[in-house]
N, C-alpha and C. Protein backbone atom coordinates (compact mmCIF):
# COMPACT_ATOMS: atom_id res chain seq x y z
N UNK A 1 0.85 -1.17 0.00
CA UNK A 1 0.00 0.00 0.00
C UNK A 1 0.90 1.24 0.00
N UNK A 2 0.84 2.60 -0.80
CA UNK A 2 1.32 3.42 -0.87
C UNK A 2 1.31 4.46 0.07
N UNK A 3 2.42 5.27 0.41
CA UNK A 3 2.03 6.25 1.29
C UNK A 3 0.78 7.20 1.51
N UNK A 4 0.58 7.50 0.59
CA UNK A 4 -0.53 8.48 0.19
C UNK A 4 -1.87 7.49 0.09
N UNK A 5 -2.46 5.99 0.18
CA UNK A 5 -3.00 5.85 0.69
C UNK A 5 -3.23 5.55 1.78
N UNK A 6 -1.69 5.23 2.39
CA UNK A 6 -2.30 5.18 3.86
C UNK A 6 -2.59 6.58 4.95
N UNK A 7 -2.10 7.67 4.22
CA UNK A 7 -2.71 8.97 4.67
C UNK A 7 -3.85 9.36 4.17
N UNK A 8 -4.26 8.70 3.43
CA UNK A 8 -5.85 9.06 2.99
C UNK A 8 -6.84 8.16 3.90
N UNK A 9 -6.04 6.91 4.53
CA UNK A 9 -6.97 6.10 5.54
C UNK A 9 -7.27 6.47 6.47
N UNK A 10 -6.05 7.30 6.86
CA UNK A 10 -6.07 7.59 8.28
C UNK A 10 -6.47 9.08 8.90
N UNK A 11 -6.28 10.10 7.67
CA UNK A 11 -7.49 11.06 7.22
C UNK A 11 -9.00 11.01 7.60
N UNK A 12 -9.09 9.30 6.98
CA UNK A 12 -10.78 9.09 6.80
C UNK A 12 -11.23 8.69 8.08
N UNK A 13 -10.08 7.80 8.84
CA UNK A 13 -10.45 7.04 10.12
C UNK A 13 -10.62 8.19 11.14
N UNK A 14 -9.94 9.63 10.74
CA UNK A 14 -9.66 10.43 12.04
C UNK A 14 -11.45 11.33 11.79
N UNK A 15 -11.33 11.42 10.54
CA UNK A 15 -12.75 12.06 10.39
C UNK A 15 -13.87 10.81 10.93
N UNK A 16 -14.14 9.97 10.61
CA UNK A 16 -15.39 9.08 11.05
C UNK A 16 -14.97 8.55 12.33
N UNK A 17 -13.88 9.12 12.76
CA UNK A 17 -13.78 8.21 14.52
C UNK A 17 -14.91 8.58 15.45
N UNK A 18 -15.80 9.77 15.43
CA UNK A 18 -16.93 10.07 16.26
C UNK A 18 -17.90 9.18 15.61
N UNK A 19 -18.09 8.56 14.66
CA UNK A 19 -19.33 7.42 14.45
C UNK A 19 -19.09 6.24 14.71
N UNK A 20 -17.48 6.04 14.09
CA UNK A 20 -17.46 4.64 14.99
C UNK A 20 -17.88 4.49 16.32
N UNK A 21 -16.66 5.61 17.21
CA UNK A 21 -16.62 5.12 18.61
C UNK A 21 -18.16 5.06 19.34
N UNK A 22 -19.35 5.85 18.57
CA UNK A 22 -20.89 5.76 18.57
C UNK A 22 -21.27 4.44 18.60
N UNK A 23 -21.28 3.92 17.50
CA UNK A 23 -21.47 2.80 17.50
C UNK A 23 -20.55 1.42 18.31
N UNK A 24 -19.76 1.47 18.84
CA UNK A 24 -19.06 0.74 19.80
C UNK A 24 -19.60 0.63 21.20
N UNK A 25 -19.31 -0.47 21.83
CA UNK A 25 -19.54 -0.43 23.69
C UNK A 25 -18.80 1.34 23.67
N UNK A 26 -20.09 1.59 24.79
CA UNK A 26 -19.48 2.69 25.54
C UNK A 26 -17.69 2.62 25.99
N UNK A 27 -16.92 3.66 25.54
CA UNK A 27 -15.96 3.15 26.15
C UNK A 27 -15.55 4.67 27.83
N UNK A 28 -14.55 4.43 27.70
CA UNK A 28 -14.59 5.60 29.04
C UNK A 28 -13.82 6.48 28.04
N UNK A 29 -14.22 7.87 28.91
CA UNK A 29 -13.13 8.97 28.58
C UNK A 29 -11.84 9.09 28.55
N UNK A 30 -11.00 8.06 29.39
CA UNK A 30 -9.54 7.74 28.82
C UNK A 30 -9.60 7.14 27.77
N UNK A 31 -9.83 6.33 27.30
CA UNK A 31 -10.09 5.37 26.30
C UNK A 31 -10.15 5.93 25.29
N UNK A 32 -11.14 7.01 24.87
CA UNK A 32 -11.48 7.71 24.13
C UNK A 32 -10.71 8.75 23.84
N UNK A 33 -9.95 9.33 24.74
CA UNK A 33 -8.96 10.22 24.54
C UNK A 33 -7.52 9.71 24.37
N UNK A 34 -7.11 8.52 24.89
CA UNK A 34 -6.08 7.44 24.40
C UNK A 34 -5.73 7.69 22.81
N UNK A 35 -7.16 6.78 22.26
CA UNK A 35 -7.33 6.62 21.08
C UNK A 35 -7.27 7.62 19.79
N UNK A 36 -7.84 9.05 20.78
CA UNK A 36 -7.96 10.05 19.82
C UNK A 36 -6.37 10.88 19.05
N UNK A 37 -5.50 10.42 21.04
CA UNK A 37 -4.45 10.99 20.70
C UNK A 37 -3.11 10.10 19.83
N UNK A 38 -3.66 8.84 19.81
CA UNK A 38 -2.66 7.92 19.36
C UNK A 38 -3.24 8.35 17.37
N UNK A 39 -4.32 8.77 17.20
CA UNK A 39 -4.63 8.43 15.38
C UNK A 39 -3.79 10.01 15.73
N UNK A 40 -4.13 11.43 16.29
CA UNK A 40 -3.39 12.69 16.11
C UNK A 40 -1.61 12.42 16.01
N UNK A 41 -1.19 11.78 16.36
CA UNK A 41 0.21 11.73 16.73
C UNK A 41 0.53 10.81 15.11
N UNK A 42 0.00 9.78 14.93
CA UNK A 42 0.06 8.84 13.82
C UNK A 42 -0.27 10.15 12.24
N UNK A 43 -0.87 10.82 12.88
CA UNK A 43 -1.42 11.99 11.70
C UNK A 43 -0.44 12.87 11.41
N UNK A 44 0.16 13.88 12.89
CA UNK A 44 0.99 14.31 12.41
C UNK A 44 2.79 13.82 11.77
N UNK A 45 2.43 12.84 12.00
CA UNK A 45 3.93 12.01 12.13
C UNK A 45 4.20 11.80 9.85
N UNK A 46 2.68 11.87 9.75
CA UNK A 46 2.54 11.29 8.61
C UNK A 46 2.51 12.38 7.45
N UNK A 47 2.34 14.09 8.19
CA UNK A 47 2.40 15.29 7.34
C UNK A 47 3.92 15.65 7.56
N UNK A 48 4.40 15.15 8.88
CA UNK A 48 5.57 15.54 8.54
C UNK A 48 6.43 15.34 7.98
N UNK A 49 6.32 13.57 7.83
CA UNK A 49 7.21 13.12 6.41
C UNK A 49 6.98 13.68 5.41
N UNK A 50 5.45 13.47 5.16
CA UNK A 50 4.95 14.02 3.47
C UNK A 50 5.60 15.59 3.04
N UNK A 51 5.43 15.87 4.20
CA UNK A 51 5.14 17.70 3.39
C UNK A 51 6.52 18.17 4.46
N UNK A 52 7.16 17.56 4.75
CA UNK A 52 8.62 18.34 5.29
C UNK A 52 8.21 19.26 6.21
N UNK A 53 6.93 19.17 6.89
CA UNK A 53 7.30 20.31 8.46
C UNK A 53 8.36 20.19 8.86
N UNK A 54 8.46 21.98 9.15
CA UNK A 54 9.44 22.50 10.30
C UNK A 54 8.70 22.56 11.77
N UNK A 55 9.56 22.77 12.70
CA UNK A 55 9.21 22.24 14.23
C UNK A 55 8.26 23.09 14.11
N UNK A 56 8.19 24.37 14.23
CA UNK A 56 7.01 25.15 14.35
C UNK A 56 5.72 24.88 13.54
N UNK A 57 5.81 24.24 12.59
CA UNK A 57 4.77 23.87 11.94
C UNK A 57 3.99 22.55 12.38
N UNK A 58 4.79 21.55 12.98
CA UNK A 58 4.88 20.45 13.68
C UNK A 58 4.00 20.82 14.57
N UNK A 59 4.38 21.92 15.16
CA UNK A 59 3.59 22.28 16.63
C UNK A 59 2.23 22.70 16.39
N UNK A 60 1.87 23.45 15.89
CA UNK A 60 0.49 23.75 14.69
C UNK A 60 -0.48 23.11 13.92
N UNK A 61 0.30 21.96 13.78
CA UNK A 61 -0.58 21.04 13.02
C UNK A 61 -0.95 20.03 14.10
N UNK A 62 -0.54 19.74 15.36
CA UNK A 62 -0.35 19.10 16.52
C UNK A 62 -1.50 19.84 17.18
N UNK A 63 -1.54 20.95 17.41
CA UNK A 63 -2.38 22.14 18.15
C UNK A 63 -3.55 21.70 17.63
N UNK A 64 -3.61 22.17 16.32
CA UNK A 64 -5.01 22.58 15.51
C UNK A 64 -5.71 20.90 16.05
N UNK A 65 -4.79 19.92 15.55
CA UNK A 65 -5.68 18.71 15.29
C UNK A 65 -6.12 18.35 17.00
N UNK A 66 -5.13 18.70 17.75
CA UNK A 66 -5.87 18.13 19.13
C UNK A 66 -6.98 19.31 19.86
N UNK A 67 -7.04 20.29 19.21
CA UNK A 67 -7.67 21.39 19.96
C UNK A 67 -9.63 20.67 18.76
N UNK A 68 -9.23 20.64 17.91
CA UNK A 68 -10.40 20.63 16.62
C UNK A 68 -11.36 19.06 17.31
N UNK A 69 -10.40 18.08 17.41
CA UNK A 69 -10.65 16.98 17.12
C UNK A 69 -11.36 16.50 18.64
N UNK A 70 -10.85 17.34 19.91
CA UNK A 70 -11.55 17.44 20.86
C UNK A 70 -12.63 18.27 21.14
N UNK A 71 -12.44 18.98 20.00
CA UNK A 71 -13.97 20.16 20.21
C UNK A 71 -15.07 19.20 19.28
N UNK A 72 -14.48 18.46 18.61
CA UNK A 72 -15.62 17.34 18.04
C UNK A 72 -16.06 16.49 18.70
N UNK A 73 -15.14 15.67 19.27
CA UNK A 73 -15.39 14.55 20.24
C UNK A 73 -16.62 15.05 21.44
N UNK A 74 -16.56 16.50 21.55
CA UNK A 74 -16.97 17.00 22.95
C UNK A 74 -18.58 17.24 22.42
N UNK A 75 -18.54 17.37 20.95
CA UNK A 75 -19.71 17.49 20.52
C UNK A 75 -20.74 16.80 20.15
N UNK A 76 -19.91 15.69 19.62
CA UNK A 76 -20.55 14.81 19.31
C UNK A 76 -21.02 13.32 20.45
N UNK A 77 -20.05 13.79 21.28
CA UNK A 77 -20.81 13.28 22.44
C UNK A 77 -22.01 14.00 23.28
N UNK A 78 -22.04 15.00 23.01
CA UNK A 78 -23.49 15.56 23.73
C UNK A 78 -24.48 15.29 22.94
N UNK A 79 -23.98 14.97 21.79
CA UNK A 79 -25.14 14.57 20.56
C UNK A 79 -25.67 13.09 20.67
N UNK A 80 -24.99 12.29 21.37
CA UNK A 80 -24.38 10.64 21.64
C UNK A 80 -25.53 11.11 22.59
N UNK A 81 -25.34 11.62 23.58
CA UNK A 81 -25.84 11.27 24.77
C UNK A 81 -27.12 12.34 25.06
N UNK A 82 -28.10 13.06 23.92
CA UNK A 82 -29.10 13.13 23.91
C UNK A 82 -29.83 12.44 22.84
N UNK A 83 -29.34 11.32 22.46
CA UNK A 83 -29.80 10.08 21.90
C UNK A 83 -30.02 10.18 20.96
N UNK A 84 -29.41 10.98 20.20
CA UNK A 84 -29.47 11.65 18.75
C UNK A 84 -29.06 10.29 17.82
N UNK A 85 -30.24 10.25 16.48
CA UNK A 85 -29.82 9.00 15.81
C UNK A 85 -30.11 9.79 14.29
N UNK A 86 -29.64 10.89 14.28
CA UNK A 86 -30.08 11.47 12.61
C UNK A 86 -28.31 11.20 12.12
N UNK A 87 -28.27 10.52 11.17
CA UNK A 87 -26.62 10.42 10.59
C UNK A 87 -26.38 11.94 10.14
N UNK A 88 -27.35 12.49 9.70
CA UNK A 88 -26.67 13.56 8.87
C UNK A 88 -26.34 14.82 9.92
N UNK A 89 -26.56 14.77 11.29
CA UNK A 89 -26.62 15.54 12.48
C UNK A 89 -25.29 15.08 12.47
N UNK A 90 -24.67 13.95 12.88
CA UNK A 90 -23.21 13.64 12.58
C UNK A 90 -22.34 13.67 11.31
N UNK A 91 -23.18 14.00 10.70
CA UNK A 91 -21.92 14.56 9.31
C UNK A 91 -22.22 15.92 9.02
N UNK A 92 -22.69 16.33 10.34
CA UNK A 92 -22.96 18.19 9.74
C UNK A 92 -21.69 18.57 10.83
N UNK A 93 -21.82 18.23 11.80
CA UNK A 93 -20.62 18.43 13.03
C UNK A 93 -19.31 17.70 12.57
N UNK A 94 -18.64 16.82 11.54
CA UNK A 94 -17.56 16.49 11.20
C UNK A 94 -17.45 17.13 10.23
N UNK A 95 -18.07 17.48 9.39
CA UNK A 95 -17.68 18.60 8.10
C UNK A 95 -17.40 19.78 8.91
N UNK A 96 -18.40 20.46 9.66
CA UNK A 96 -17.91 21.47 10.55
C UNK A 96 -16.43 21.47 10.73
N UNK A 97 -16.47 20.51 11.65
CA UNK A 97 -14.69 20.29 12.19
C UNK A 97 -13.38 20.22 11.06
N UNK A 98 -13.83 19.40 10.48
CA UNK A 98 -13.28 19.15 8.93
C UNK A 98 -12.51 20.32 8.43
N UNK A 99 -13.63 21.52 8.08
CA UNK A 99 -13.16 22.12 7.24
C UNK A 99 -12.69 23.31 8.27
N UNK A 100 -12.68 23.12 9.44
CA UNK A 100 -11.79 24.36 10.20
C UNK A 100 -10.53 23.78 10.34
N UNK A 101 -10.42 22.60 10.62
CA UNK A 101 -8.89 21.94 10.18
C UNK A 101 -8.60 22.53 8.96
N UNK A 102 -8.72 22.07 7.78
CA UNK A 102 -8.59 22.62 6.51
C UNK A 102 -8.51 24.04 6.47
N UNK A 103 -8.77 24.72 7.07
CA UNK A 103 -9.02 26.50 7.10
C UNK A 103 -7.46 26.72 7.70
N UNK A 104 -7.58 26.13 9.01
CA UNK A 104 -6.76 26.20 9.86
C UNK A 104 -4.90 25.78 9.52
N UNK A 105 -5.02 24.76 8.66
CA UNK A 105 -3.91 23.83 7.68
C UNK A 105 -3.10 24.99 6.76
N UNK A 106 -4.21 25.50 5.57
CA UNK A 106 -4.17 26.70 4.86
C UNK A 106 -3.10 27.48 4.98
N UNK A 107 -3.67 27.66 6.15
CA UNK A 107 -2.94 29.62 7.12
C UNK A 107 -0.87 28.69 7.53
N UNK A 108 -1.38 27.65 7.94
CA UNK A 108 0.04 26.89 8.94
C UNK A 108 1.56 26.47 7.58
N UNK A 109 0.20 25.81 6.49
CA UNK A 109 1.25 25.13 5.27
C UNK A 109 1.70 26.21 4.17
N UNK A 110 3.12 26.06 4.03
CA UNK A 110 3.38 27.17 2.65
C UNK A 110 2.62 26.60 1.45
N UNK A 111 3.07 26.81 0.14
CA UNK A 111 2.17 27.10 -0.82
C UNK A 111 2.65 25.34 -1.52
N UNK A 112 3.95 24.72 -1.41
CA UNK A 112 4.39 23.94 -1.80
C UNK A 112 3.36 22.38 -1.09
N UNK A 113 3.95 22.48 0.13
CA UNK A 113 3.34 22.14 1.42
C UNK A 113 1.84 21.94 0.84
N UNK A 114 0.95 23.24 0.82
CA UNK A 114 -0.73 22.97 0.65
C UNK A 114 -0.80 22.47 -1.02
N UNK A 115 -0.32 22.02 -1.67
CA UNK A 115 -0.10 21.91 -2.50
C UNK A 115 -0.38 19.85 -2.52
N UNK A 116 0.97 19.49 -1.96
CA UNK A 116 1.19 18.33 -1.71
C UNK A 116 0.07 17.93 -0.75
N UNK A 117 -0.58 18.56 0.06
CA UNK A 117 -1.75 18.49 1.17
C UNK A 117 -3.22 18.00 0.32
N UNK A 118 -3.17 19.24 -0.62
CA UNK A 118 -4.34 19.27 -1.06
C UNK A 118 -4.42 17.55 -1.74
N UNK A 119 -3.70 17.22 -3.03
CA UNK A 119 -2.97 15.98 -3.46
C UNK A 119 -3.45 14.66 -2.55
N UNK A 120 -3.54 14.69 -1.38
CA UNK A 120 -3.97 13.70 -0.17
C UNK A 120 -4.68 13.09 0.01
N UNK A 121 -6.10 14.03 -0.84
CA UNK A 121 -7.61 13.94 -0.48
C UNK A 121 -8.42 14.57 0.25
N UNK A 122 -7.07 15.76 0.61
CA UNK A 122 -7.71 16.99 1.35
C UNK A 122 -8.92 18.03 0.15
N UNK A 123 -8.30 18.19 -1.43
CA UNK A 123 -9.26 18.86 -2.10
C UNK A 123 -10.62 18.11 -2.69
N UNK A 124 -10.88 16.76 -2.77
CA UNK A 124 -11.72 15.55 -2.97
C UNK A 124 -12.93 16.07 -1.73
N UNK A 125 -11.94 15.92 -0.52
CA UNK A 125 -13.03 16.04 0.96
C UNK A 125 -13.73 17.12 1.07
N UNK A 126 -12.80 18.39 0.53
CA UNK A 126 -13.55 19.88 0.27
C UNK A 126 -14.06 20.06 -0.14
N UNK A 127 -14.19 19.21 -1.73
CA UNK A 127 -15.13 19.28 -2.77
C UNK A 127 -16.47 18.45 -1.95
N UNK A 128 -16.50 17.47 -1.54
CA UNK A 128 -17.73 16.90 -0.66
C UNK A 128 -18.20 17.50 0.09
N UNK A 129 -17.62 18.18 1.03
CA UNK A 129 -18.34 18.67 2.18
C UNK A 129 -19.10 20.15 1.47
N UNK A 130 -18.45 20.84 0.73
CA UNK A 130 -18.67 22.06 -0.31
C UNK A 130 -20.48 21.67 -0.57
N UNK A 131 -20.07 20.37 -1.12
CA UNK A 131 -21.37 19.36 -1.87
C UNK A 131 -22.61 19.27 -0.78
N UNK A 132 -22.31 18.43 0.38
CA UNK A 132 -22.95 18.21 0.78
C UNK A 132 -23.81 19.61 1.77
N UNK A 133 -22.68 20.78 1.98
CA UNK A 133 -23.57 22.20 2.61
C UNK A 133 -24.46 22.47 1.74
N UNK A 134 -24.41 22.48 -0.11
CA UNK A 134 -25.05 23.28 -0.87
C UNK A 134 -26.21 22.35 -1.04
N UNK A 135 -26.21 20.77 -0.53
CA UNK A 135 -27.34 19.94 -0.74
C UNK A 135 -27.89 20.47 0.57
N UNK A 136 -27.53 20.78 1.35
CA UNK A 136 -28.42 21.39 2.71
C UNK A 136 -29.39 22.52 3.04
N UNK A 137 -29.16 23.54 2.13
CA UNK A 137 -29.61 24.47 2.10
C UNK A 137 -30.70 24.63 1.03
């Protein structure tokens, strides 16, 4: 398997990890935050090969994803736990998150960098979520 798909897996796994872990035994809040931080660390480990971060950028892309990815988790568990069963209520709150990562990526990666980013399946996912707001409205 090629690099670039296994950063497109693990892309996909970090975006749908609030439906899996939904659908799983309850697990606890370590558990859940274990898990969240072991795919972030596996994530950034995997832009930094690709796209040659520098430490400061390292640190940024580290930030964004654990600050984003816990403001999801935090959300989508209040959504979990007022027994919310609409799928598309959970793919309105991961596109949310999604594309402030992506916003957030933008501003952090030079032009070379967002370049090789976009290439990933980062502009594919933009183009979907793009898709799926304008099917919303």
């Amino acid at each position: 398997m090629s690099y670039k798909a296994i950063k497109i897996f693990w892309i996909g796994a970090l975006l749908l990890l609030p439906l899996w872990v939904g659908a799983q035994q309850p697990q606890t809040e370590e558990e859940e935050l274990k898990q969240m931080r072991e795919m972030i660390d596996r994530t950034v480990d995997n832009y930094t090969s690709l796209l040659d971060l520098d430490d400061w950028q390292i640190f940024y892309v580290d930030s964004i994803l654990t600050h984003d990815y816990e403001a999801m988790r935090q959300e989508v568990k209040g959504m979990r736990d007022a027994k919310m069963t609409n799928t598309e209520g959970y793919q309105r709150v991961q596109d949310k998150w999604a594309e402030q990562v992506y916003t957030a990526f933008q501003k952090v990666f030079n032009e070379e960098q967002w370049a090789k980013y976009l290439k990933t399946g980062a502009a594919r996912d933009k183009k979907s979520r793009d898709k799926r707001a304008a099917k919303r409205k």
